[in-house]
Protein backbone atom coordinates (compact mmCIF):
# COMPACT_ATOMS: atom_id res chain seq x y z
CA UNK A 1 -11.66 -21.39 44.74
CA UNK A 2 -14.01 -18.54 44.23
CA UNK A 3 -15.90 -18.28 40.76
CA UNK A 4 -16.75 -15.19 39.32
CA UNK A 5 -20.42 -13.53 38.38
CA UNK A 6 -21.66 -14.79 35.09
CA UNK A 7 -22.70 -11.31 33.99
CA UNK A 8 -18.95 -10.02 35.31
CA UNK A 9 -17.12 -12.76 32.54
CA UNK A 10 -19.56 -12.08 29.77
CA UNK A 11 -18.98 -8.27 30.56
CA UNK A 12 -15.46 -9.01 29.98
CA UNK A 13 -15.93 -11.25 27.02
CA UNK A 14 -17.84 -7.96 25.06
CA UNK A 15 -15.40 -6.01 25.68
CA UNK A 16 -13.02 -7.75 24.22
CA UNK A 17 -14.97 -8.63 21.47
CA UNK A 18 -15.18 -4.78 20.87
CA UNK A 19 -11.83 -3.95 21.28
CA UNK A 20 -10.66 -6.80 18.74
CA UNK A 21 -13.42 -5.50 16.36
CA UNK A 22 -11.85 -1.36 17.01
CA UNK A 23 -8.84 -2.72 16.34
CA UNK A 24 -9.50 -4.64 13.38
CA UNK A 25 -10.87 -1.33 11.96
CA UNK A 26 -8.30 0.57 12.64
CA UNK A 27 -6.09 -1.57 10.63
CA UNK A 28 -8.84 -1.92 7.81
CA UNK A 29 -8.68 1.68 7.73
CA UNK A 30 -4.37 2.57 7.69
CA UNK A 31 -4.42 0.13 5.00
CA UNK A 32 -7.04 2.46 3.04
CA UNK A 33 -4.98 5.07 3.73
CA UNK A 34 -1.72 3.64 2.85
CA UNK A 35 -3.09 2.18 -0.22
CA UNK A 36 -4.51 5.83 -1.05
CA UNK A 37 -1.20 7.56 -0.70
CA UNK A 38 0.80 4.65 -2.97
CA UNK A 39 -1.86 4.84 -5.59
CA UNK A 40 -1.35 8.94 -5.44
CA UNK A 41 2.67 8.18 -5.43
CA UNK A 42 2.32 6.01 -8.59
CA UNK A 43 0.16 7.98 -10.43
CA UNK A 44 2.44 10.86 -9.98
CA UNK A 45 5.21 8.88 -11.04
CA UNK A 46 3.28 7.80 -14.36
CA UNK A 47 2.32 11.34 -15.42
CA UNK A 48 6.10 12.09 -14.62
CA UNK A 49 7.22 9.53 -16.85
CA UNK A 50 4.41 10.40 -19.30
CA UNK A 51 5.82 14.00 -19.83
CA UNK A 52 9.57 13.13 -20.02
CA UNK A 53 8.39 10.45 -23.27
CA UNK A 54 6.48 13.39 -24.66
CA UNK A 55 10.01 15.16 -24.67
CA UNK A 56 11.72 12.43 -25.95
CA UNK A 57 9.49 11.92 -28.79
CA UNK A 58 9.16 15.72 -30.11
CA UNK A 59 12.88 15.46 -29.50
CA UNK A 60 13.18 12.71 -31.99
CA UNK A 61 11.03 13.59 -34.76
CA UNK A 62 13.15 17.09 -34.59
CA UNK A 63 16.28 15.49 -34.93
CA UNK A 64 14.77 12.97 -37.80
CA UNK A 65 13.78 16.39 -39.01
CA UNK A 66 17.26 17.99 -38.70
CA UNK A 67 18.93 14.83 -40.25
CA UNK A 68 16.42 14.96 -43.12
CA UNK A 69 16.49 18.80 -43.69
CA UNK A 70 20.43 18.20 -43.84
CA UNK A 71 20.30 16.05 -46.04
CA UNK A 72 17.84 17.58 -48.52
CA UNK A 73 20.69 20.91 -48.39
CA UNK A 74 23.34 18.34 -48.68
CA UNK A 75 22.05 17.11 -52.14
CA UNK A 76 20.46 20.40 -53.51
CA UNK A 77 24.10 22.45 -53.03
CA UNK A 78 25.60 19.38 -54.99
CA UNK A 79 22.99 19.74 -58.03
């Protein structure tokens, strides 16, 4: 049974301890960047959203305007 150099298994033991702390950055850092391009996907979806209810609401107070202007010529051509 031969044993190995101390300085040969703690050589060995660094670099994994490296590599596991690369890796661990690595994944630290595609979970920034996935959680960067979500947040940019869901903000783009809110201002979306945000300009399609500013439609729908000038939409509405037209029609509440077309409904009301109706009914004021509705009532006038009867007096």
């Amino acid at each position: 049974m031969s044993q190995q150099p101390v300085h040969a298994v703690s050589g060995r033991l660094i670099l994994l301890i490296k590599s596991g702390y690369w890796l661990a950055l690595l994944i630290i850092a595609a979970m920034v960047v996935a959680s960067f391009i979500l947040l940019q996907q869901v903000m783009s979806t809110q201002r979306h959203n945000q300009a399609l209810l500013d439609i729908v609401s000038t939409q509405k107070a037209l029609s509440q305007r077309i409904v009301f202007l109706a009914g004021a010529t509705g009532s006038a051509s009867r007096d």
